[in-house]
Protein backbone atom coordinates (compact mmCIF):
# COMPACT_ATOMS: atom_id res chain seq x y z
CA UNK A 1 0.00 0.00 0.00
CA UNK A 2 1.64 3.18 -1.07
CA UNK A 3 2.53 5.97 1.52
CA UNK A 4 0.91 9.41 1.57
CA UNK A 5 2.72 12.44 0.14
CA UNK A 6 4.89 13.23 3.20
CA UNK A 7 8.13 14.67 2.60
CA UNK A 8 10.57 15.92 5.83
CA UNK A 9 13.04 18.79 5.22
CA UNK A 10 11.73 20.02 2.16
CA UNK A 11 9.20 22.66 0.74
CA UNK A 12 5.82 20.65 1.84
CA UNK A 13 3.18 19.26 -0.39
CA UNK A 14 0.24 19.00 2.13
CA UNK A 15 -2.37 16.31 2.33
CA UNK A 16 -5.13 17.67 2.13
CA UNK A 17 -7.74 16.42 4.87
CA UNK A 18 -9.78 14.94 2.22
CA UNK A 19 -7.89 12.36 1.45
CA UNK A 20 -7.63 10.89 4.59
CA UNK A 21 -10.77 10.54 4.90
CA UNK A 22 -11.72 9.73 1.84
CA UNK A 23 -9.17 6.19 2.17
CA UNK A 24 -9.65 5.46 5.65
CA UNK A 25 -12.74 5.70 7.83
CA UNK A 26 -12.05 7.28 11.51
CA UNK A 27 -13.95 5.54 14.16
CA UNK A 28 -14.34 7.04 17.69
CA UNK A 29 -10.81 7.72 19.63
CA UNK A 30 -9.59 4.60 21.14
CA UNK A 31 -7.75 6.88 24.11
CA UNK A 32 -5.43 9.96 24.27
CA UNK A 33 -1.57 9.46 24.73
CA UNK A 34 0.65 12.15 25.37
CA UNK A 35 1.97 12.93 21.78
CA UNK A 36 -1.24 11.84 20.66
CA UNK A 37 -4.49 10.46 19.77
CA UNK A 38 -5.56 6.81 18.92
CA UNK A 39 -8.21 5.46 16.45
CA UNK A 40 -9.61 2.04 14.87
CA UNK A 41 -9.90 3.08 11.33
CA UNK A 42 -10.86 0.97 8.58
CA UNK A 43 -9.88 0.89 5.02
CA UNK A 44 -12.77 1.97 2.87
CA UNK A 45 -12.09 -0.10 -0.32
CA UNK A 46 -10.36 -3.47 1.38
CA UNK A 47 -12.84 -2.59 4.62
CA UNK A 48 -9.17 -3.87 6.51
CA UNK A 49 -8.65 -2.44 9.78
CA UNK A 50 -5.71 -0.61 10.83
CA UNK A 51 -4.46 1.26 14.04
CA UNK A 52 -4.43 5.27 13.40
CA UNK A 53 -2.22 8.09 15.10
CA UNK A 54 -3.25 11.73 14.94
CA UNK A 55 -0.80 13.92 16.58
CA UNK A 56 -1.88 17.43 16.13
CA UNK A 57 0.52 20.07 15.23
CA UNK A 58 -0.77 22.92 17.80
CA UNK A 59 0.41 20.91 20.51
CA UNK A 60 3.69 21.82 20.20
CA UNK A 61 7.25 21.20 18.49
CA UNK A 62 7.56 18.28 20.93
CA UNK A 63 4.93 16.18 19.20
CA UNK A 64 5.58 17.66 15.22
CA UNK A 65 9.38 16.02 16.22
CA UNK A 66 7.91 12.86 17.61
CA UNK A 67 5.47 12.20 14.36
CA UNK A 68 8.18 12.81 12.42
CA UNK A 69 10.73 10.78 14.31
CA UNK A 70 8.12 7.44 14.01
CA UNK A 71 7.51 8.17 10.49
CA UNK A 72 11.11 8.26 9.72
CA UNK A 73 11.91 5.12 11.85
CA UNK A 74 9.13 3.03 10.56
CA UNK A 75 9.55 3.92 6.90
CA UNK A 76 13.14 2.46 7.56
CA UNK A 77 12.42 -0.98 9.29
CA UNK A 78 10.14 -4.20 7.69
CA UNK A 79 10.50 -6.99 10.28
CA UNK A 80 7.65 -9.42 11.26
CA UNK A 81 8.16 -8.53 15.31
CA UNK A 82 7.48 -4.62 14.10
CA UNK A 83 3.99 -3.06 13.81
CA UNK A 84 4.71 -1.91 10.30
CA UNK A 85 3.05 1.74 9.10
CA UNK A 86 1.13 0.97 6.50
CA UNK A 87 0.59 4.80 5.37
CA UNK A 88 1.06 8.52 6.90
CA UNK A 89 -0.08 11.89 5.41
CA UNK A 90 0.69 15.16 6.96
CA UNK A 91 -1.95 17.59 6.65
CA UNK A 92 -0.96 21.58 7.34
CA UNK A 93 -2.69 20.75 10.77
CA UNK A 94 -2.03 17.26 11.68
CA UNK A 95 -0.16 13.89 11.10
CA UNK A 96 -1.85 10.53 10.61
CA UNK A 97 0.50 7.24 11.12
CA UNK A 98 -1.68 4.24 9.68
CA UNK A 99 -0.78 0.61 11.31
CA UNK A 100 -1.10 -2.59 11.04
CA UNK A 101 -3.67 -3.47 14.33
CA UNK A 102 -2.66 -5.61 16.80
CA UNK A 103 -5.79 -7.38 18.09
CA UNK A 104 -3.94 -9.80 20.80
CA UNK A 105 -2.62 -9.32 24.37
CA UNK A 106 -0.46 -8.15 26.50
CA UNK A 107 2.52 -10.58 27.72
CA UNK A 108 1.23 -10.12 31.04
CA UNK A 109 -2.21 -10.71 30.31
CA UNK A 110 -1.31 -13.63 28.14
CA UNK A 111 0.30 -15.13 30.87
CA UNK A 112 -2.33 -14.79 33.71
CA UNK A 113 -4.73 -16.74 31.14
CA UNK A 114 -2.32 -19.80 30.52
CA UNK A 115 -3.22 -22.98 32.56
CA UNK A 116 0.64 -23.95 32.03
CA UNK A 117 3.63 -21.88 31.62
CA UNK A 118 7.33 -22.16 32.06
CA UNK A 119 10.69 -20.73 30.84
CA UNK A 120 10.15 -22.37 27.67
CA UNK A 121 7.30 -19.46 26.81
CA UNK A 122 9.10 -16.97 28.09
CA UNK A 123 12.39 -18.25 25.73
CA UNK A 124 9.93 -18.18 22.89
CA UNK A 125 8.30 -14.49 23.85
CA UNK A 126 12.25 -13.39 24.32
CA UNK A 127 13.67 -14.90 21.29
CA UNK A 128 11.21 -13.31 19.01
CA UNK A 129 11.70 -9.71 21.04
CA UNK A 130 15.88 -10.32 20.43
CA UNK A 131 15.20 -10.96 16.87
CA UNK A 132 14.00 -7.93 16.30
CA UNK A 133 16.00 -5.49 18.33
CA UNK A 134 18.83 -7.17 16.72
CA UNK A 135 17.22 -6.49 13.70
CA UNK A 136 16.92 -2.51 14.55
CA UNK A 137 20.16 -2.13 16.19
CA UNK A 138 21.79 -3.68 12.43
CA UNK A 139 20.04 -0.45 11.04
CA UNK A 140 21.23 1.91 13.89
CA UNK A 141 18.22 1.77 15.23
CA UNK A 142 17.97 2.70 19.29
CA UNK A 143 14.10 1.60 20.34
CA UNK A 144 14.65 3.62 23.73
CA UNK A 145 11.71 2.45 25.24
CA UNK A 146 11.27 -0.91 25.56
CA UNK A 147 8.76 -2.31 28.32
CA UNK A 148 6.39 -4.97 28.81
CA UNK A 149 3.19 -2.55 27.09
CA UNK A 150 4.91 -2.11 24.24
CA UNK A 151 5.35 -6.45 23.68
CA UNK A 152 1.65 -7.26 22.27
CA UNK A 153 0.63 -10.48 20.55
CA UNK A 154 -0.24 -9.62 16.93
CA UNK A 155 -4.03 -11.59 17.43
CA UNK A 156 -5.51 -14.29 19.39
CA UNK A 157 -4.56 -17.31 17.98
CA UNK A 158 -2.80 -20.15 19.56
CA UNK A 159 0.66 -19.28 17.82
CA UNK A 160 0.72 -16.00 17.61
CA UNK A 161 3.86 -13.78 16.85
CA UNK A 162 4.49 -11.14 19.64
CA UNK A 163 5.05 -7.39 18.21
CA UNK A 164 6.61 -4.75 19.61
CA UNK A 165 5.52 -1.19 18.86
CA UNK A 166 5.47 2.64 20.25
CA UNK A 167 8.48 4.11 18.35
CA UNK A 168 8.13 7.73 19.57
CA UNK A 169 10.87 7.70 21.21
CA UNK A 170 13.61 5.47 19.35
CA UNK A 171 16.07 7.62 17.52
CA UNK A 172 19.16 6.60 15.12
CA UNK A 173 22.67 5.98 16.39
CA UNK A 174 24.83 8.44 14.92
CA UNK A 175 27.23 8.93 17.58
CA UNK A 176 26.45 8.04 20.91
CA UNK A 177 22.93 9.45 22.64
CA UNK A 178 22.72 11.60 25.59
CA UNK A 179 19.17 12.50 26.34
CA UNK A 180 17.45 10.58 29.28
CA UNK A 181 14.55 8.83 27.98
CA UNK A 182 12.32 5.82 28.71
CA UNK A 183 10.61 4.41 31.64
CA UNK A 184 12.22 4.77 34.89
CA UNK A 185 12.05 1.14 36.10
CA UNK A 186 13.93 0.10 32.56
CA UNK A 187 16.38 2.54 32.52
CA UNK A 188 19.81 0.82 32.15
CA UNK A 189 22.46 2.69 34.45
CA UNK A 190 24.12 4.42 31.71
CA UNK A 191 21.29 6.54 30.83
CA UNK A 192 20.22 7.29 34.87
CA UNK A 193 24.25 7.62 35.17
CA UNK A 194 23.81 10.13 32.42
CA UNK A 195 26.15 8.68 30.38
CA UNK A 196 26.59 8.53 26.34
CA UNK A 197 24.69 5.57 25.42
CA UNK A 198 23.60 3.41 22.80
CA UNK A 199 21.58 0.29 21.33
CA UNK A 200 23.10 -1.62 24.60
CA UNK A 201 20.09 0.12 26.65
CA UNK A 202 17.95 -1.88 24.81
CA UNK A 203 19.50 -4.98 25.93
CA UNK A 204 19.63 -4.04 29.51
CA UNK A 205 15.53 -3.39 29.34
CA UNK A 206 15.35 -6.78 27.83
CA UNK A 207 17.13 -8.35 30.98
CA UNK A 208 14.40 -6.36 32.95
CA UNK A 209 11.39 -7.92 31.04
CA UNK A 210 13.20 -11.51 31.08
CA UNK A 211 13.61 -10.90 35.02
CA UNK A 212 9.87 -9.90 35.53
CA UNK A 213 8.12 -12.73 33.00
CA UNK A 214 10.33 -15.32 34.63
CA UNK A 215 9.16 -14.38 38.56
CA UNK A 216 6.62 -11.77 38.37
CA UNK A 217 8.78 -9.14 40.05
CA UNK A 218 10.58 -6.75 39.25
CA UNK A 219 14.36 -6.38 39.85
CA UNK A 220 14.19 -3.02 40.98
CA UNK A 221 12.03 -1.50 43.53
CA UNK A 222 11.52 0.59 46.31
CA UNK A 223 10.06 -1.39 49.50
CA UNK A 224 9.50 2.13 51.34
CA UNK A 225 5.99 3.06 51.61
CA UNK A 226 6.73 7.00 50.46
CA UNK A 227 4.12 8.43 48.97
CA UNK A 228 6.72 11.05 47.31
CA UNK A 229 6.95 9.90 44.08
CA UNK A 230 10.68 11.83 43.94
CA UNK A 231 12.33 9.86 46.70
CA UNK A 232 10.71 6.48 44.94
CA UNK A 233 12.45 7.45 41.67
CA UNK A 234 15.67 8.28 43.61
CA UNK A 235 16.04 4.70 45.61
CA UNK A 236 14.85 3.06 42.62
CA UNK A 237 17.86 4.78 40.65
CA UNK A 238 20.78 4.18 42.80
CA UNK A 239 19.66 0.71 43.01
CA UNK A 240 19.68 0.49 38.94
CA UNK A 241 23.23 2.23 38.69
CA UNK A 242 24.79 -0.24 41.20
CA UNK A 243 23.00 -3.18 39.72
CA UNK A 244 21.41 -3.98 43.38
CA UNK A 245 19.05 -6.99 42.19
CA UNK A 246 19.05 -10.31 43.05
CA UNK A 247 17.32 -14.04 42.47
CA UNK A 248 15.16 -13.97 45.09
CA UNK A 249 14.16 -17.17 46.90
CA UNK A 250 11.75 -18.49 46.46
CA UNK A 251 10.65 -17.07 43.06
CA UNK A 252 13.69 -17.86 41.77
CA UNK A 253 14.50 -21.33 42.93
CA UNK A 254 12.90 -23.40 39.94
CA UNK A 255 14.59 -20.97 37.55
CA UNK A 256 16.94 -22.90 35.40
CA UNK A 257 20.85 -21.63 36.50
CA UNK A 258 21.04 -21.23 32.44
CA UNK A 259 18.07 -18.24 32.53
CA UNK A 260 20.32 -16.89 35.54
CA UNK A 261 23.45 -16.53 33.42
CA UNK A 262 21.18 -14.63 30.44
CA UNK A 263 19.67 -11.99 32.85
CA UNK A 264 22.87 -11.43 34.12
CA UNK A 265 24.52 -10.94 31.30
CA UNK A 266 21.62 -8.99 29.57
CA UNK A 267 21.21 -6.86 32.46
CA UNK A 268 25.61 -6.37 33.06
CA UNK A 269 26.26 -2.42 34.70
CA UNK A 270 29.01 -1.90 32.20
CA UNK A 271 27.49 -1.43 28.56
CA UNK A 272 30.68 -2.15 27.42
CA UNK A 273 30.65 -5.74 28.61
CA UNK A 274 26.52 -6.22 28.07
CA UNK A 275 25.59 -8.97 26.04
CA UNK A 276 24.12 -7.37 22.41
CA UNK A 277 20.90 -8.60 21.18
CA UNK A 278 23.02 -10.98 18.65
CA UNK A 279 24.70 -12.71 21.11
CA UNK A 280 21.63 -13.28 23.13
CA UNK A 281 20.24 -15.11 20.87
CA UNK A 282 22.60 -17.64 20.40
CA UNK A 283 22.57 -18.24 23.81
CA UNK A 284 21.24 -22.09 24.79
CA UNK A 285 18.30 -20.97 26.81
CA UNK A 286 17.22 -18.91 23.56
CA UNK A 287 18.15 -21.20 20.35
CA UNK A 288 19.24 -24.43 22.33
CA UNK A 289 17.71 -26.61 25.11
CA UNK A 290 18.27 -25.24 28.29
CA UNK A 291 14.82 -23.54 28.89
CA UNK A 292 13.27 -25.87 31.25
CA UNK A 293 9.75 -27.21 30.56
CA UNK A 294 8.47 -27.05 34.91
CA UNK A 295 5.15 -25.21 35.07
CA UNK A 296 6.27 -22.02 37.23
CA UNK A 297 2.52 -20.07 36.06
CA UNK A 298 1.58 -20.44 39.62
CA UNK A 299 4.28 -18.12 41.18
CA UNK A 300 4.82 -16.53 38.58
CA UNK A 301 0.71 -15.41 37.92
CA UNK A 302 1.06 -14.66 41.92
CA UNK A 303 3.49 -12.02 41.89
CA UNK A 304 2.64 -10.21 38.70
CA UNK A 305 -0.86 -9.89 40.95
CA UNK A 306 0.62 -9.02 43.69
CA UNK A 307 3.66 -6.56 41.89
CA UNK A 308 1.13 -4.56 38.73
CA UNK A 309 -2.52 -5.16 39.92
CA UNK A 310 -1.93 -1.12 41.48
CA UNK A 311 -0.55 -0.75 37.42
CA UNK A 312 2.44 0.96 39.60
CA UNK A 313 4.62 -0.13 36.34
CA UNK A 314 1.90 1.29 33.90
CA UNK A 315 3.08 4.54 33.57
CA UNK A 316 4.37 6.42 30.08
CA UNK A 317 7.28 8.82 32.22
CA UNK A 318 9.58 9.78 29.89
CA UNK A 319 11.96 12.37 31.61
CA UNK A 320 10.98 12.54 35.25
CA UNK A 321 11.73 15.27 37.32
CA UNK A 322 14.64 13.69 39.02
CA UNK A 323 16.00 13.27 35.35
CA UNK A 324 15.47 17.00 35.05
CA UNK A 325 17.56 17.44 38.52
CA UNK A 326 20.20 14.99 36.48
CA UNK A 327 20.13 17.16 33.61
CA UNK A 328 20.58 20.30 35.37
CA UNK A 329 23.18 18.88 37.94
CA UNK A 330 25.68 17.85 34.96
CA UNK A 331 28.43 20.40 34.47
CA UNK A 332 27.99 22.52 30.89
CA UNK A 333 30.85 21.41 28.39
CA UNK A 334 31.09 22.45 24.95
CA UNK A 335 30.42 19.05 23.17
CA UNK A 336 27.45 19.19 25.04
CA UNK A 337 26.53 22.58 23.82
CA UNK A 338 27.11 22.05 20.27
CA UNK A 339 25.22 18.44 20.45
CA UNK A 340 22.24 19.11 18.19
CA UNK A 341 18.58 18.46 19.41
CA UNK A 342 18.74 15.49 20.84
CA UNK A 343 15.19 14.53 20.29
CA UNK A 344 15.83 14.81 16.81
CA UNK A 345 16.35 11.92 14.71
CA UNK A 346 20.19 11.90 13.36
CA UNK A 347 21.06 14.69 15.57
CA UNK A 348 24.81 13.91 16.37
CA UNK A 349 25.74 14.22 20.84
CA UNK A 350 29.49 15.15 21.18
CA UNK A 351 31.39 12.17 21.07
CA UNK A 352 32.13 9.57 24.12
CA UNK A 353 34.33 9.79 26.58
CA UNK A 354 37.51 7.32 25.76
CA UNK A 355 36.76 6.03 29.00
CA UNK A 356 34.43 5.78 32.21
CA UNK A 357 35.05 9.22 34.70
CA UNK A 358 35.61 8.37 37.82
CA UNK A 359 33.56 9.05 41.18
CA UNK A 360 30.84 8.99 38.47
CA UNK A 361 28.23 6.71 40.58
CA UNK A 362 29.60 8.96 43.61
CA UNK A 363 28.71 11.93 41.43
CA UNK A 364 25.58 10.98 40.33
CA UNK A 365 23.96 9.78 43.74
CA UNK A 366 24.96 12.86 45.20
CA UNK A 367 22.99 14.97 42.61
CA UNK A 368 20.34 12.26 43.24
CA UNK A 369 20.28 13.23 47.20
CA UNK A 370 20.02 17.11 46.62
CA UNK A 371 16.51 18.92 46.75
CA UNK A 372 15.07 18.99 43.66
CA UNK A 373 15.09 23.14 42.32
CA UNK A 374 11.57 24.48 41.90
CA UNK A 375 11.98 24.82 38.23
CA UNK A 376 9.29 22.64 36.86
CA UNK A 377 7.78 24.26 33.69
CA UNK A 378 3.90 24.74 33.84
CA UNK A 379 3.18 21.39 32.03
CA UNK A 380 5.99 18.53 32.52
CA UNK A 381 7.54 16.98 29.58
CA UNK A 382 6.04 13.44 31.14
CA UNK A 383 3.93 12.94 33.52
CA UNK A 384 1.40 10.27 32.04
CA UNK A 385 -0.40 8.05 35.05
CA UNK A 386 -3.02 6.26 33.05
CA UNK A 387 -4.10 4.23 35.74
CA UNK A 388 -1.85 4.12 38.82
CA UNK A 389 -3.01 7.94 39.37
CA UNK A 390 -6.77 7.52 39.63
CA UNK A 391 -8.90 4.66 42.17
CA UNK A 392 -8.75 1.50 40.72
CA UNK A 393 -11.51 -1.18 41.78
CA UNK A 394 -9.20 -4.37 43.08
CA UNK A 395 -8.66 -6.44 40.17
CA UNK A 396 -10.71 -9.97 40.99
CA UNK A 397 -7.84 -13.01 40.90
CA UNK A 398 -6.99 -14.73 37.18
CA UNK A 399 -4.91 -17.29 38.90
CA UNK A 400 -7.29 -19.85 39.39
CA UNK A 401 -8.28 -20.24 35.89
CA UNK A 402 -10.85 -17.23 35.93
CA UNK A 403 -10.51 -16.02 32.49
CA UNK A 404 -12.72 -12.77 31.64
CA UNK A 405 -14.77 -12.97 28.03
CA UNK A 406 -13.52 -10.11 27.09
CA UNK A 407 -9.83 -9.35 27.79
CA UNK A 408 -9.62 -5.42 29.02
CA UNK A 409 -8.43 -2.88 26.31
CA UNK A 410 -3.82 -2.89 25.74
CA UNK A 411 -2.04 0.08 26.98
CA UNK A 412 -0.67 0.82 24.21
CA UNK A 413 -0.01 0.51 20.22
């Protein structure tokens, strides 16, 4: 299906609003995201469905860079773990991103409905999520936000391929990155270290989803009951940039020693040393036969409950406000000044260090223990809570085989 007449960086030839409408029909919004809006729409002449993104250009330069930064990514990438974009017009008031619709699950959700389920699923779900990422970072290709809502299974059949989509955020490797971006609880240490970085973040957030579908918890938390939201963010990032995790007994004692060695090595404090995506997947618990075949969906179903029925990991935070503080802490240097945008695709950061700086860590938690400078701006760059900010009825157990008719609407495309 051929693209709309969208060209970036040169004098415009605008859709007009016509002819989106006149290809696709626009059902009612699905739900707001931050950058945009989401629609079912359906293909008048083929009557196909598709997922549809309007991001409107009044909202500001932030979202005109992010349509423009998924266009340009997906126009680059056919893979058969990618949502593909099937079409995109830009309009003098608005972009629309067409998609292929993903009508399954999420992971977790997927999981919570199996009546059997061991490492050999979650070597499957993994293998298929490696193939891909190695298949972006062979193009350059930094997804930058990888997280359990973005890993959906393409429909609801048996066998189903799992997809991974929301490419807002990912952004080409030429030179090493520098903006903090992502989901705090994903964040590899390089990127809360502020650190030049590259497609090994991607690998550490795979360690992170590998370490929560294998126990149900997540390696990284904050046990204190604080209702500040800062002073979460702040434990939850000194335990990320000192790798403080560990294989918890007893969620971890029927976990193949195999799986063990991959999360490690996925999820490795030095980027330098961190397994890539490649390598991962011709590890044996990935392409050979050390994934055992024990049913662990009972501890595993227990934990997710108990860990993301408050949806505390549900949250689309992009740059928090201790990233801000991290930002604002690090000393002004004139590869950093010259660095272009760096939320603009093929904007080049001032090139890496040769080497680590010491007292970094030291330097870093110390700008995480300051008081955070009243400089917020009157709307925050990211502050999306679908759920975990409003009342949320408590979620009636899925454990014991009760399976709703009608699986609750994804997070996310």
């Amino acid at each position: 299906m051929p693209f709309g007449c969208l060209t970036l960086g040169e004098k415009k030839d605008y859709n007009s609003p016509t002819e989106v409408t006149d290809k696709y029909d626009l059902g009612q919004m699905v739900k707001a995201e931050e950058f945009c809006e989401i629609f079912r729409a359906k293909d008048r002449n083929t009557l196909k469905m598709y997922t549809c993104k309007k991001f409107h250009k009044k909202d500001g330069r932030k979202v005109r860079k992010a349509a423009k930064n998924e266009i340009m990514i997906l126009k680059m990438v056919k893979h058969h773990n990618i949502l593909q974009l099937v079409d995109a017009f830009e309009t003098k008031k608005e972009y629309f991103l067409f998609l292929e619709l993903a009508t399954g699950r999420e992971v977790f959700d997927w999981i919570l409905d199996q009546g059997y389920y061991s490492e050999r699923d979650t070597s499957n779900v993994m293998r298929q999520v490696l193939e891909a990422i190695a298949y972006l970072h062979s193009l350059k290709i930094v997804h930058r936000n990888l997280k359990l809502e973005n890993l959906v299974y393409f429909n609801r059949l048996k066998h189903s391929k799992i997809v991974i989509s929301d490419f807002q955020l990912a952004k080409l490797e030429n030179g090493l990155i520098k903006d903090p971006c992502g989901t705090p609880e994903y964040l590899a240490p390089e990127v809360v270290g502020r650190q030049r970085y590259g497609r090994p973040v991607d690998c550490w957030a795979i360690g992170v989803i590998m370490y929560i579908l294998l126990s149900g918890n997540p390696p990284f938390y904050d046990d204190a009951e604080d209702d500040d939201p800062d002073n979460r963010d702040k434990n939850l990032f000194l335990k990320i940039l000192s790798g403080d995790y560990e294989f918890d007994s007893p969620y971890w004692d029927d976990i193949s020693d195999s799986a063990k060695t991959l999360v490690t090595s996925l999820m490795e404090v030095d980027q330098d040393q961190r397994l890539t995506a490649q390598e991962a997947i011709a590890h044996e618990w990935i392409s050979g036969n050390a994934a055992s075949d024990k049913n662990i969906k009972d501890g595993v179903c227990a934990q997710i409950e108990k860990n993301f029925a408050k949806a505390k990991w549900k949250k689309a935070v992009r740059v928090t406000t201790l990233m801000k503080r991290l930002r604002a802490s690090e000393p002004a240097d004139s590869g950093a000044a010259a660095a272009a945008d760096p939320n603009t695709p093929g904007g080049a950061p001032a090139p890496a260090p040769g080497g680590k700086s010491e007292g970094f860590a030291a330097s870093i938690k110390a700008a995480l223990s300051e008081k955070a400078p009243d400089t917020q701006t009157p709307n925050p760059p990211t502050l999306t809570l679908p759920s975990a900010a409003q009342p949320e009825e408590q979620p009636q157990s899925r454990c014991n085989g009760d399976v709703p008719q009608v699986m609750p609407e994804r997070e996310g495309d």
